[in-house]
PDB file of N, CA and C in Angstrom:
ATOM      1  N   UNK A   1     -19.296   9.197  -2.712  1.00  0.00           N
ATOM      2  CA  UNK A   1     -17.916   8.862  -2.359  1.00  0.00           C
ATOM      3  C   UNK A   1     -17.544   7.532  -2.991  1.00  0.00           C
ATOM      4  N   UNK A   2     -16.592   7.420  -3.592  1.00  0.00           N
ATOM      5  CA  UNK A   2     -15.514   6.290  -3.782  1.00  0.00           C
ATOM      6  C   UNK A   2     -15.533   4.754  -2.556  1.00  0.00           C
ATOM      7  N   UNK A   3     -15.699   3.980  -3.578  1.00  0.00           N
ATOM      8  CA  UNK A   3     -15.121   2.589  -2.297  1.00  0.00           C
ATOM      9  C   UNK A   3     -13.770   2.397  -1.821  1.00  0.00           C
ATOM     10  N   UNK A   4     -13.698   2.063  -0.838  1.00  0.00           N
ATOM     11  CA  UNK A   4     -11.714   2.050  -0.291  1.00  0.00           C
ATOM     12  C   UNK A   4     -11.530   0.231  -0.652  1.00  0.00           C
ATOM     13  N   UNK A   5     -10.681   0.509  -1.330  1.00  0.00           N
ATOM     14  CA  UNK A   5      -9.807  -0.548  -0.995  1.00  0.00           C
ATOM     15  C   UNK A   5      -9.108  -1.070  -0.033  1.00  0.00           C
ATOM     16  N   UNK A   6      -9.041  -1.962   0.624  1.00  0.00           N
ATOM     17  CA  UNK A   6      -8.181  -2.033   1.711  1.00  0.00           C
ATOM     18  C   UNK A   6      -7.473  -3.153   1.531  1.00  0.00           C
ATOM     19  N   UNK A   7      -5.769  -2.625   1.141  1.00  0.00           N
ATOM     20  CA  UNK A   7      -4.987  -3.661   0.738  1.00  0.00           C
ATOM     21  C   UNK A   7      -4.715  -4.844   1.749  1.00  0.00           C
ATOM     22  N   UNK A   8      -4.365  -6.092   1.184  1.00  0.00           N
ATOM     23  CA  UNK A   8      -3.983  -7.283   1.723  1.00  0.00           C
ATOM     24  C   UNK A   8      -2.690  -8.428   1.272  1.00  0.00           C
ATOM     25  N   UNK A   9      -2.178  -8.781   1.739  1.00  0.00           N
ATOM     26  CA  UNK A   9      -1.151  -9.673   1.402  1.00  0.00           C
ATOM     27  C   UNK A   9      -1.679 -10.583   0.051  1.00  0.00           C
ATOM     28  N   UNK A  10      -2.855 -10.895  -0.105  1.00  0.00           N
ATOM     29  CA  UNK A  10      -3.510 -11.486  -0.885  1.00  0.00           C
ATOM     30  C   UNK A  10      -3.834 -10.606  -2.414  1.00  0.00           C
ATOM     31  N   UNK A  11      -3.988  -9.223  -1.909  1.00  0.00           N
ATOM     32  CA  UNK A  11      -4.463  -8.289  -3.096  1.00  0.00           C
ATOM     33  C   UNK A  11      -3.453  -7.337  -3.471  1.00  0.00           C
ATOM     34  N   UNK A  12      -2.309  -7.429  -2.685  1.00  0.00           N
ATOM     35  CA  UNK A  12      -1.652  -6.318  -3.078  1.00  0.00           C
ATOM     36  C   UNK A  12      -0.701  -6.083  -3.947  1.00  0.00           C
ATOM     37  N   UNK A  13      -0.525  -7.541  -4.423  1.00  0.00           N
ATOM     38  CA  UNK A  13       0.206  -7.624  -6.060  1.00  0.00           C
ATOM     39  C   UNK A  13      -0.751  -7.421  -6.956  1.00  0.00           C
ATOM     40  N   UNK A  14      -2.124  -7.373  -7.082  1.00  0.00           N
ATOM     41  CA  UNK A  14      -3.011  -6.606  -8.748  1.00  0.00           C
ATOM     42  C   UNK A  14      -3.224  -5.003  -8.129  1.00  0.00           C
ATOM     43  N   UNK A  15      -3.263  -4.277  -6.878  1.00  0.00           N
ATOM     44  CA  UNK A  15      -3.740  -3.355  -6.227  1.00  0.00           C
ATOM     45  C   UNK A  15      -2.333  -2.351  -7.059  1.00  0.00           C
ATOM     46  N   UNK A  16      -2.833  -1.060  -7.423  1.00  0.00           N
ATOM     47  CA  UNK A  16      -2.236   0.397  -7.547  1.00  0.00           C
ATOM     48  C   UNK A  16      -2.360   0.432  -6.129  1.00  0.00           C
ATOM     49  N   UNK A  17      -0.819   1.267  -5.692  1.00  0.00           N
ATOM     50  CA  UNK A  17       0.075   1.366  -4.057  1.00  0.00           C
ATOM     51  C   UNK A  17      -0.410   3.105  -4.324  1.00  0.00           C
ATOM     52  N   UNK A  18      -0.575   3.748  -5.665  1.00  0.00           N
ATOM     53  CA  UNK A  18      -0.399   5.612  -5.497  1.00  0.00           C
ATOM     54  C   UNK A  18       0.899   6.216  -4.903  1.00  0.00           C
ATOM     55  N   UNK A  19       1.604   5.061  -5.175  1.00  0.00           N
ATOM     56  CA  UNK A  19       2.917   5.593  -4.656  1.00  0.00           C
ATOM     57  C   UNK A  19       3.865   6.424  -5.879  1.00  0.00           C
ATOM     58  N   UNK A  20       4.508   7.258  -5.274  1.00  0.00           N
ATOM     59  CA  UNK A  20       5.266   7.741  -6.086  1.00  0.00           C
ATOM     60  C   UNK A  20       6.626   7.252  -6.741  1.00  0.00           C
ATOM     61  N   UNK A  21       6.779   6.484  -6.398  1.00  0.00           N
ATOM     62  CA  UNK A  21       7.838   5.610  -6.732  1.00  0.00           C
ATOM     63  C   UNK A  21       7.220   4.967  -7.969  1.00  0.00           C
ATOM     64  N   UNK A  22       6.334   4.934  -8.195  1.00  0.00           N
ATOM     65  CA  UNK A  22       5.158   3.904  -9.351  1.00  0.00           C
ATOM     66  C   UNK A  22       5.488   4.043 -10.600  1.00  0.00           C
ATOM     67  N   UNK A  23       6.730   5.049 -10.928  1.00  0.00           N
ATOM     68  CA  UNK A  23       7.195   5.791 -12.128  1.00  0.00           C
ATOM     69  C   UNK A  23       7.606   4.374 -12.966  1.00  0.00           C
ATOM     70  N   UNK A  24       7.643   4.113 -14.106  1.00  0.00           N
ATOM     71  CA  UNK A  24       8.388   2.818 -15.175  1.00  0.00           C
ATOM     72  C   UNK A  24       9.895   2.618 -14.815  1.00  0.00           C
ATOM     73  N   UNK A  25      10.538   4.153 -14.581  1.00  0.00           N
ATOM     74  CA  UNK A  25      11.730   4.144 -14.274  1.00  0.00           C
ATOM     75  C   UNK A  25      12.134   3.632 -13.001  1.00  0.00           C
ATOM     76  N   UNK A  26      11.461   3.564 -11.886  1.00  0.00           N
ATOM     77  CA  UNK A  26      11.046   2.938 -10.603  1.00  0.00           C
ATOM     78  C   UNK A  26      10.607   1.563  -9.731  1.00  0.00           C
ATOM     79  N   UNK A  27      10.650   0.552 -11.179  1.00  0.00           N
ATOM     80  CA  UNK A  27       9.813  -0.439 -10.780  1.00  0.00           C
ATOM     81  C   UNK A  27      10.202  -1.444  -9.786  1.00  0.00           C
ATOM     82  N   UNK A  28      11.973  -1.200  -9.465  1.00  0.00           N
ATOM     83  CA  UNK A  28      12.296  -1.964  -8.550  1.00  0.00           C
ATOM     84  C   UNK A  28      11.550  -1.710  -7.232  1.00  0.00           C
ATOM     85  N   UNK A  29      11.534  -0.152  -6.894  1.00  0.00           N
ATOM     86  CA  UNK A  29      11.389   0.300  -5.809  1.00  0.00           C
ATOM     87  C   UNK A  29       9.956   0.317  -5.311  1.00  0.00           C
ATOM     88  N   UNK A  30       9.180  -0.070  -6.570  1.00  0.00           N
ATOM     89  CA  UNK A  30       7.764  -0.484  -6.468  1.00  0.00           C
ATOM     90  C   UNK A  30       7.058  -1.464  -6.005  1.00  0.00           C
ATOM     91  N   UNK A  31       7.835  -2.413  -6.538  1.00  0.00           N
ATOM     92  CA  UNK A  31       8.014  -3.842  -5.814  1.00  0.00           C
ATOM     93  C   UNK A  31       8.411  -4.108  -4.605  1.00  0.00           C
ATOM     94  N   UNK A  32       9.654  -3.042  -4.097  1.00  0.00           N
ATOM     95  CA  UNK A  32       9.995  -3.322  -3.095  1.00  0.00           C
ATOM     96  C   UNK A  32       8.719  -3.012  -1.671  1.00  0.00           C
ATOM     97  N   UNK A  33       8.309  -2.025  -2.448  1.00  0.00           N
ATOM     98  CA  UNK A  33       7.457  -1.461  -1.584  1.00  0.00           C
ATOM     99  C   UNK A  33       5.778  -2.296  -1.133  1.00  0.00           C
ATOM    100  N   UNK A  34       5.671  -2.744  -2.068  1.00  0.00           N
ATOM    101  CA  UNK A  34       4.589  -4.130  -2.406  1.00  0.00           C
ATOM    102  C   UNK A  34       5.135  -5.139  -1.167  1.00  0.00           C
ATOM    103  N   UNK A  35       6.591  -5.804  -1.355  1.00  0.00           N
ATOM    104  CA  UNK A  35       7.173  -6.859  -0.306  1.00  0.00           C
ATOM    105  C   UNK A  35       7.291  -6.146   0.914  1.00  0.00           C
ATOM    106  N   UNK A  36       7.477  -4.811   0.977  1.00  0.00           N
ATOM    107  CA  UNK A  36       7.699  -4.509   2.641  1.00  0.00           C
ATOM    108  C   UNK A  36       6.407  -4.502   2.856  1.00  0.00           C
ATOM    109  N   UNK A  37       5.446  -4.294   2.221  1.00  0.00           N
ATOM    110  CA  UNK A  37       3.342  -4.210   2.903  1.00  0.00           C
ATOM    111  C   UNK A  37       3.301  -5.001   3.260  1.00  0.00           C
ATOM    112  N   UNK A  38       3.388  -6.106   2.679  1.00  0.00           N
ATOM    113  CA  UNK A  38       3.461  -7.918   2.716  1.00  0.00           C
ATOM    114  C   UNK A  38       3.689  -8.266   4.032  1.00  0.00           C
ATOM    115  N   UNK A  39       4.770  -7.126   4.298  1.00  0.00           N
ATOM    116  CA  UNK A  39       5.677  -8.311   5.443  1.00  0.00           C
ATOM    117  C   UNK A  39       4.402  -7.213   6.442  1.00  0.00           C
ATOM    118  N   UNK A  40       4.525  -6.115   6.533  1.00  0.00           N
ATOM    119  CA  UNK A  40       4.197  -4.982   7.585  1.00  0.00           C
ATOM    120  C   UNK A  40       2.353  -5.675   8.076  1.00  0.00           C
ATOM    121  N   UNK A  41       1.504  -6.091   7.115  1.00  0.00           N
ATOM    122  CA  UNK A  41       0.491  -6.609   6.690  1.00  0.00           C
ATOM    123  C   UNK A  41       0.664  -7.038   8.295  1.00  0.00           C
ATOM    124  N   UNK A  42       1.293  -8.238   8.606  1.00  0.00           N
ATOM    125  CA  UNK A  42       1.031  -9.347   9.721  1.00  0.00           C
ATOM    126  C   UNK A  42       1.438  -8.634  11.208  1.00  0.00           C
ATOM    127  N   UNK A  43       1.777  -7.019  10.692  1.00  0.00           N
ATOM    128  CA  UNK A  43       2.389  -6.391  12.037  1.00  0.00           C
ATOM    129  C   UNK A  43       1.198  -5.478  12.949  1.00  0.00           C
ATOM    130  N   UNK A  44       0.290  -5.538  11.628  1.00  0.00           N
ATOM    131  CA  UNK A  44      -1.038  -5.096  12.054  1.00  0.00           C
ATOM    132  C   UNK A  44      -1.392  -3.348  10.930  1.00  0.00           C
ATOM    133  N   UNK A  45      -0.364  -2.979  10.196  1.00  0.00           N
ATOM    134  CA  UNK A  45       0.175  -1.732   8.966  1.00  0.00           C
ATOM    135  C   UNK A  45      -0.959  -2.377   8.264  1.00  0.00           C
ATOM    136  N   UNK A  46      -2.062  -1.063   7.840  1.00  0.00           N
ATOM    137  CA  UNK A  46      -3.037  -0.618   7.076  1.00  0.00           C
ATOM    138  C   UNK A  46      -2.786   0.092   5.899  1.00  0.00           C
ATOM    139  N   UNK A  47      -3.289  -0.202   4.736  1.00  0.00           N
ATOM    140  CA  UNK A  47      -2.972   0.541   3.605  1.00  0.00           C
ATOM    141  C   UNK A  47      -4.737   0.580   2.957  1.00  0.00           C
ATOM    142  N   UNK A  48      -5.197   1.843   2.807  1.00  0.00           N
ATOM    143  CA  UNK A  48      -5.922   1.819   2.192  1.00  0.00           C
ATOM    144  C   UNK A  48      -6.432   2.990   1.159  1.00  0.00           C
ATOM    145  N   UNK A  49      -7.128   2.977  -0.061  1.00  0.00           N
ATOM    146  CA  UNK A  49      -7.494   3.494  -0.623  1.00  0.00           C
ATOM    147  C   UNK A  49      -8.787   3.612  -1.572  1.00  0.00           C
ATOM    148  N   UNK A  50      -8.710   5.022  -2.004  1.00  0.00           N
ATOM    149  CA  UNK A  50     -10.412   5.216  -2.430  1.00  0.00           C
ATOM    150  C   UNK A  50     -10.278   4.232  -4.114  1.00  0.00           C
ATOM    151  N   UNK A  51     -11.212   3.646  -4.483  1.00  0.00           N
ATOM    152  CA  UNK A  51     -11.319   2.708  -5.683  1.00  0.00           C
ATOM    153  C   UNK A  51     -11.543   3.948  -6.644  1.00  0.00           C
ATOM    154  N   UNK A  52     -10.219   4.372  -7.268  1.00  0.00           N
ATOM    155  CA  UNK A  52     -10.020   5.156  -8.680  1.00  0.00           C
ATOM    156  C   UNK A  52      -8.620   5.331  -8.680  1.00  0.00           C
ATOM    157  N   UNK A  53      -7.962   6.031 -10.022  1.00  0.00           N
ATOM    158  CA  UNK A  53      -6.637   5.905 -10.228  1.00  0.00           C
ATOM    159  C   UNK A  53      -6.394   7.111  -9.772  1.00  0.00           C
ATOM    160  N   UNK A  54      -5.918   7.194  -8.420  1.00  0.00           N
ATOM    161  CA  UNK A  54      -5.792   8.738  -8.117  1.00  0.00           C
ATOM    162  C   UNK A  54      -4.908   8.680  -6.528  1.00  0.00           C
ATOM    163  N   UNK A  55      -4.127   9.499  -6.344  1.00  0.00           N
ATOM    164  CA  UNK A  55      -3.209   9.423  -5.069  1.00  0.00           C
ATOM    165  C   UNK A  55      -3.989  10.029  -3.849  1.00  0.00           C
ATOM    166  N   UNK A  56      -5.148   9.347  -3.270  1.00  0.00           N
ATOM    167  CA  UNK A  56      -5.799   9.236  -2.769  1.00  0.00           C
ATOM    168  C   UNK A  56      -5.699   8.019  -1.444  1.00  0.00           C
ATOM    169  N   UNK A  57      -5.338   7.867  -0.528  1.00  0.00           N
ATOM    170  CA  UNK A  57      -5.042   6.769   0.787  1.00  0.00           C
ATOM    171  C   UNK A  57      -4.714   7.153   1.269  1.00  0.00           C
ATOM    172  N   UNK A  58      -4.424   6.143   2.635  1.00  0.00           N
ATOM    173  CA  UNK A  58      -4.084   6.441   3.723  1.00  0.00           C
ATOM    174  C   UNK A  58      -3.507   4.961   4.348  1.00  0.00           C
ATOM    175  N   UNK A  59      -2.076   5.009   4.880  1.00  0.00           N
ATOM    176  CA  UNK A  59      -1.580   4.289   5.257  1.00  0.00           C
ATOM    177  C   UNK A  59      -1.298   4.180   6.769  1.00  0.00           C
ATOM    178  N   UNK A  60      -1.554   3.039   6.970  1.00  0.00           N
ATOM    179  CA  UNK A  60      -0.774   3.598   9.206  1.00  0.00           C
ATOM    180  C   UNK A  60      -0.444   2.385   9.877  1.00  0.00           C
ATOM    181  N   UNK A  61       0.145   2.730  11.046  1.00  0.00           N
ATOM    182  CA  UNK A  61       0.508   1.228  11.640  1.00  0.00           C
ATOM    183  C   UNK A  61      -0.220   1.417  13.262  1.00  0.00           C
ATOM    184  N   UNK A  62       0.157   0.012  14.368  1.00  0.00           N
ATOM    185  CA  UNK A  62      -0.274   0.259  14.787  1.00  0.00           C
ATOM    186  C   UNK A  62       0.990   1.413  16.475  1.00  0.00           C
ATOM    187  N   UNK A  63       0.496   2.240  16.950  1.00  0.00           N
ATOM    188  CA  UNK A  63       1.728   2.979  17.957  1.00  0.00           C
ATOM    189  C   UNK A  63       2.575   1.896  18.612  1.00  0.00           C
ATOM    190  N   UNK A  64       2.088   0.836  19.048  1.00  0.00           N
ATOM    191  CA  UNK A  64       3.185   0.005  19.687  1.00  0.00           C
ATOM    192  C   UNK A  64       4.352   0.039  18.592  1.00  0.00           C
ATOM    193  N   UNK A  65       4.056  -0.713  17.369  1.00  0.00           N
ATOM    194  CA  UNK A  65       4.749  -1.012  16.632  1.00  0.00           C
ATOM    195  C   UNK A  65       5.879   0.290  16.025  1.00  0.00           C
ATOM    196  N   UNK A  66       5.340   1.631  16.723  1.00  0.00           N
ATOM    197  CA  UNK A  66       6.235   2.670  16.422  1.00  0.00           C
ATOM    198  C   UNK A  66       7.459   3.161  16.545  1.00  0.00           C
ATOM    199  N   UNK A  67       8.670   3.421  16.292  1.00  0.00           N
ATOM    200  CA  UNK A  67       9.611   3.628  17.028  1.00  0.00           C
ATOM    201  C   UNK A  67       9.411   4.594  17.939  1.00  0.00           C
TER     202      UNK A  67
END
């Protein structure tokens, strides 16, 4: 098996997100998505993934924080 990455406020500007938004044509929305982790990061929101270039993770928060 693959190592997970487990993104951080610290790593998650060099870190691939596997998001689909990730397109060239997309890059605002890529970014944006980078600054909302950032913020979500301190809310207790997990992002993680297997170490290869592949849409492979798993993201979650915690239920309080749920609507």
């Amino acid at each position: 098996m693959e190592n997970l990455i487990t993104l951080t406020p610290e790593n998650v500007e060099k870190e691939h997100i596997c998001c689909a938004i990730s397109d060239k044509k997309c890059t605002d929305g890529y970014q944006q998505k980078k600054q909302w982790l950032k913020q979500e990061f301190a809310n207790g929101y997990v992002f993680r993934r297997i170490d290869a270039r592949a849409k492979v993770f798993i993201e979650y928060g915690p239920a309080e924080s749920a609507w």
